[in-house]
Protein backbone atom coordinates (compact mmCIF):
# COMPACT_ATOMS: atom_id res chain seq x y z
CA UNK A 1 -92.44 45.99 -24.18
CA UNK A 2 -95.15 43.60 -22.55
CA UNK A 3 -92.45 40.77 -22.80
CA UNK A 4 -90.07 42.56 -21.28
CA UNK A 5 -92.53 43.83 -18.44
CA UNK A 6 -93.06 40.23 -18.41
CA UNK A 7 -89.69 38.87 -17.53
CA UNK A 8 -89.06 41.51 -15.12
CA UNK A 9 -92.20 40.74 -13.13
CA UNK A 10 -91.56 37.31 -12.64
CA UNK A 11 -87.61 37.53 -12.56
CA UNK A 12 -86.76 35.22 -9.46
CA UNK A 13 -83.22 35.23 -10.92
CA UNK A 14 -81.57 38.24 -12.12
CA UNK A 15 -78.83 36.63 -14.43
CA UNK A 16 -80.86 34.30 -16.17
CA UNK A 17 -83.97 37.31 -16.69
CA UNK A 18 -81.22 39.78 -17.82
CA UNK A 19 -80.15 36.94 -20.26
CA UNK A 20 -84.02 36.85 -21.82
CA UNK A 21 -83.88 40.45 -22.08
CA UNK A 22 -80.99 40.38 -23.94
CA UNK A 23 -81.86 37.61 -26.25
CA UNK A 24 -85.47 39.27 -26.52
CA UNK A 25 -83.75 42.93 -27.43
CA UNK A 26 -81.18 41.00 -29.86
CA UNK A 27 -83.94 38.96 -31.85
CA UNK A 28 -86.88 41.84 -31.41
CA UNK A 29 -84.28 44.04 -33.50
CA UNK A 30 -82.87 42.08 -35.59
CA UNK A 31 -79.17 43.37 -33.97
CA UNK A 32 -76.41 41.55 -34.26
CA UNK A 33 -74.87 41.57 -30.55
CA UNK A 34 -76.73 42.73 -27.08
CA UNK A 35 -74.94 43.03 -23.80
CA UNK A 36 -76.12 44.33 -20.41
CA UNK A 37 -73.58 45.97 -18.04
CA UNK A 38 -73.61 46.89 -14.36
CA UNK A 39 -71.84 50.07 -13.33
CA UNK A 40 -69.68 49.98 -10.45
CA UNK A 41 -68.65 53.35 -9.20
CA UNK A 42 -66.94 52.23 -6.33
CA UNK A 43 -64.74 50.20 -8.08
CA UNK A 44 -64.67 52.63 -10.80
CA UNK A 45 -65.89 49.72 -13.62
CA UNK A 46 -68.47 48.84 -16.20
CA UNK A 47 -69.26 44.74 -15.53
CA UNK A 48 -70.69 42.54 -18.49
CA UNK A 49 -73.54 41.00 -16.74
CA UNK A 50 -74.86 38.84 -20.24
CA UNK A 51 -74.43 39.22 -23.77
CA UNK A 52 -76.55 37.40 -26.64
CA UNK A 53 -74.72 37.10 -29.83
CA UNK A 54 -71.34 35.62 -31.81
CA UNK A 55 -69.31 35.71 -28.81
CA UNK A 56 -68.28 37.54 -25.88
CA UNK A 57 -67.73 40.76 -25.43
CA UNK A 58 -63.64 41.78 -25.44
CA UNK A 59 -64.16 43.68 -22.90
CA UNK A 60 -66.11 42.28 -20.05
CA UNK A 61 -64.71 44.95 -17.58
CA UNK A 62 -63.35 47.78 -18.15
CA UNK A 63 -62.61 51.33 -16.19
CA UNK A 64 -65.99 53.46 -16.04
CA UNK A 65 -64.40 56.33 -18.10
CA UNK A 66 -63.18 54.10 -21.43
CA UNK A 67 -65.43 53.60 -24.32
CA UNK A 68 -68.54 54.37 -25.74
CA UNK A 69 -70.16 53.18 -22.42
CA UNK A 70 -68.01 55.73 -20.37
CA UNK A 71 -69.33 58.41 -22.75
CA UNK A 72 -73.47 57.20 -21.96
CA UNK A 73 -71.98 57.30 -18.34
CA UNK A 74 -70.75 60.67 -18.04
CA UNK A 75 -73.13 62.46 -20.25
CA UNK A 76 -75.91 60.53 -18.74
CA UNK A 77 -77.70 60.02 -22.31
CA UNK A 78 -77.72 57.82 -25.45
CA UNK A 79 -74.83 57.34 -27.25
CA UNK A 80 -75.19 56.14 -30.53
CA UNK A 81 -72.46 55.97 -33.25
CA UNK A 82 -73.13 55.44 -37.06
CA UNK A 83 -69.55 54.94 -37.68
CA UNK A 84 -67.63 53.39 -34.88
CA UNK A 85 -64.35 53.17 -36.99
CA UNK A 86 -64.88 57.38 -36.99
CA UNK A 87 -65.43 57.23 -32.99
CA UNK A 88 -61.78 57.49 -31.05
CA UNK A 89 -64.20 56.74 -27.93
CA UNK A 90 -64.80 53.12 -29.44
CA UNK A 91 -63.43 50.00 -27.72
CA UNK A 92 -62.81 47.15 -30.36
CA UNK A 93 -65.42 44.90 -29.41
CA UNK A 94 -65.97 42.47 -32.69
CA UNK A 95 -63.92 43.17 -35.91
CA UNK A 96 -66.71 43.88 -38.02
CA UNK A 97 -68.41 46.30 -36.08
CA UNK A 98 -69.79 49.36 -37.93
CA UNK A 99 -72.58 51.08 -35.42
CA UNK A 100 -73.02 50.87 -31.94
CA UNK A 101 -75.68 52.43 -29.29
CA UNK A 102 -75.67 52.67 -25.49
CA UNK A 103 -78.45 53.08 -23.39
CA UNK A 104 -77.88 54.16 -19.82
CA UNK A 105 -80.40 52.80 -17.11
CA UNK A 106 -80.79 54.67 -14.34
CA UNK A 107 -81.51 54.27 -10.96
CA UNK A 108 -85.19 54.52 -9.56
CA UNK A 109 -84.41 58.51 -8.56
CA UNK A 110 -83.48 58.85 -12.18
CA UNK A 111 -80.11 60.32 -10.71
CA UNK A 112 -77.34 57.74 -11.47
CA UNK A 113 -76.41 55.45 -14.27
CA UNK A 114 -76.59 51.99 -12.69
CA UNK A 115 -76.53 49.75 -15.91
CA UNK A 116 -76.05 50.09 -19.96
CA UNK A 117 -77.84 48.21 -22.60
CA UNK A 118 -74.92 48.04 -25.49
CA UNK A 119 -76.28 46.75 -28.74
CA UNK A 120 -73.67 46.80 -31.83
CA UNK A 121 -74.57 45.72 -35.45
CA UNK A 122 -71.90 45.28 -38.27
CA UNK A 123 -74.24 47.84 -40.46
CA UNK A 124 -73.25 51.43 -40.53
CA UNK A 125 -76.20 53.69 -39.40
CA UNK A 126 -78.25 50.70 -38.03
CA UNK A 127 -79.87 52.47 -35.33
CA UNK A 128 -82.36 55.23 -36.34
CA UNK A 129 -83.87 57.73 -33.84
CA UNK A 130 -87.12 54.99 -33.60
CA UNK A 131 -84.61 52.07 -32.36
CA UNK A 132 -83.24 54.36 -29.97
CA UNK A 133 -86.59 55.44 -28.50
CA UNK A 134 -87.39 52.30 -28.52
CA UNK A 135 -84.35 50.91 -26.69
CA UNK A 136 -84.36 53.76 -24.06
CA UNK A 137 -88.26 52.46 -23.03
CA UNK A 138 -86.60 49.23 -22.99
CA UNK A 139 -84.03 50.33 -19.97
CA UNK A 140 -86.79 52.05 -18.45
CA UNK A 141 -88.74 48.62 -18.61
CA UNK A 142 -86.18 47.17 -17.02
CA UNK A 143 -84.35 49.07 -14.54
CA UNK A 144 -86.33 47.00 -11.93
CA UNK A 145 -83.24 44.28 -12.37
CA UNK A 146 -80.47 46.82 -11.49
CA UNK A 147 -82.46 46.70 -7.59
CA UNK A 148 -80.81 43.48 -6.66
């Protein structure tokens, strides 16, 4: 958490901080894939901001109600799927996918989902109630980047 506080202290550029977060999240947990998103209610979409991993995501914008992410969105908590070929929610991000979580960040009121951390592993059950914790301090830590 200190790194993170770290980078989001002395962030002078949101894009490139957001892209050490998400190599920091990706390598601190040993995941296989990290993205950050924006949401845009006004146009009604979920932006990729970075990723760190294989490739891109599929998706890098989709409508706010699709997915996985739409789900963390609307319910306005954690989603996280042991078994994303079980999940008719799940958009087809990389073949191999097995388990995916989504962390909603929130705005500083704590009222309105403003950004997702997305992190997908090709392990079923890879993210136990400790990772989660752990990743929901992590959009706490840095919701500071979703001001800009």
């Amino acid at each position: 958490m200190a790194s993170l506080a770290t980078i989001v202290s002395n962030a002078d550029n949101r894009v490139a901080a957001l892209q050490r977060v998400a190599d920091l999240i990706k390598s601190s947990g040993s995941y296989r894939w990290v993205g950050l998103y924006d949401v845009d209610r006004m146009a009604g979409v979920v932006r990729n901001i970075v990723w760190s991993g294989p490739g891109p995501p599929e998706h890098p914008t989709f409508p706010i109600t699709k997915g996985l992410t739409g789900a963390a969105i609307a319910g306005r908590q954690t989603i996280n799927v042991c078994d994303v070929t079980a999940d008719p929610c799940y958009l087809t991000a990389l073949s191999n996918t097995q388990s995916e979580i989504v962390v909603p960040i929130f705005d500083a009121a704590g009222e309105s989902v403003v950004g997702t951390i997305d992190v997908e592993s090709e392990i079923p059950n890879a993210f136990s109630i400790e990772a989660q914790e752990v990743l929901e301090r992590c959009a706490d830590v840095i919701r500071p980047l979703w001001k800009w």
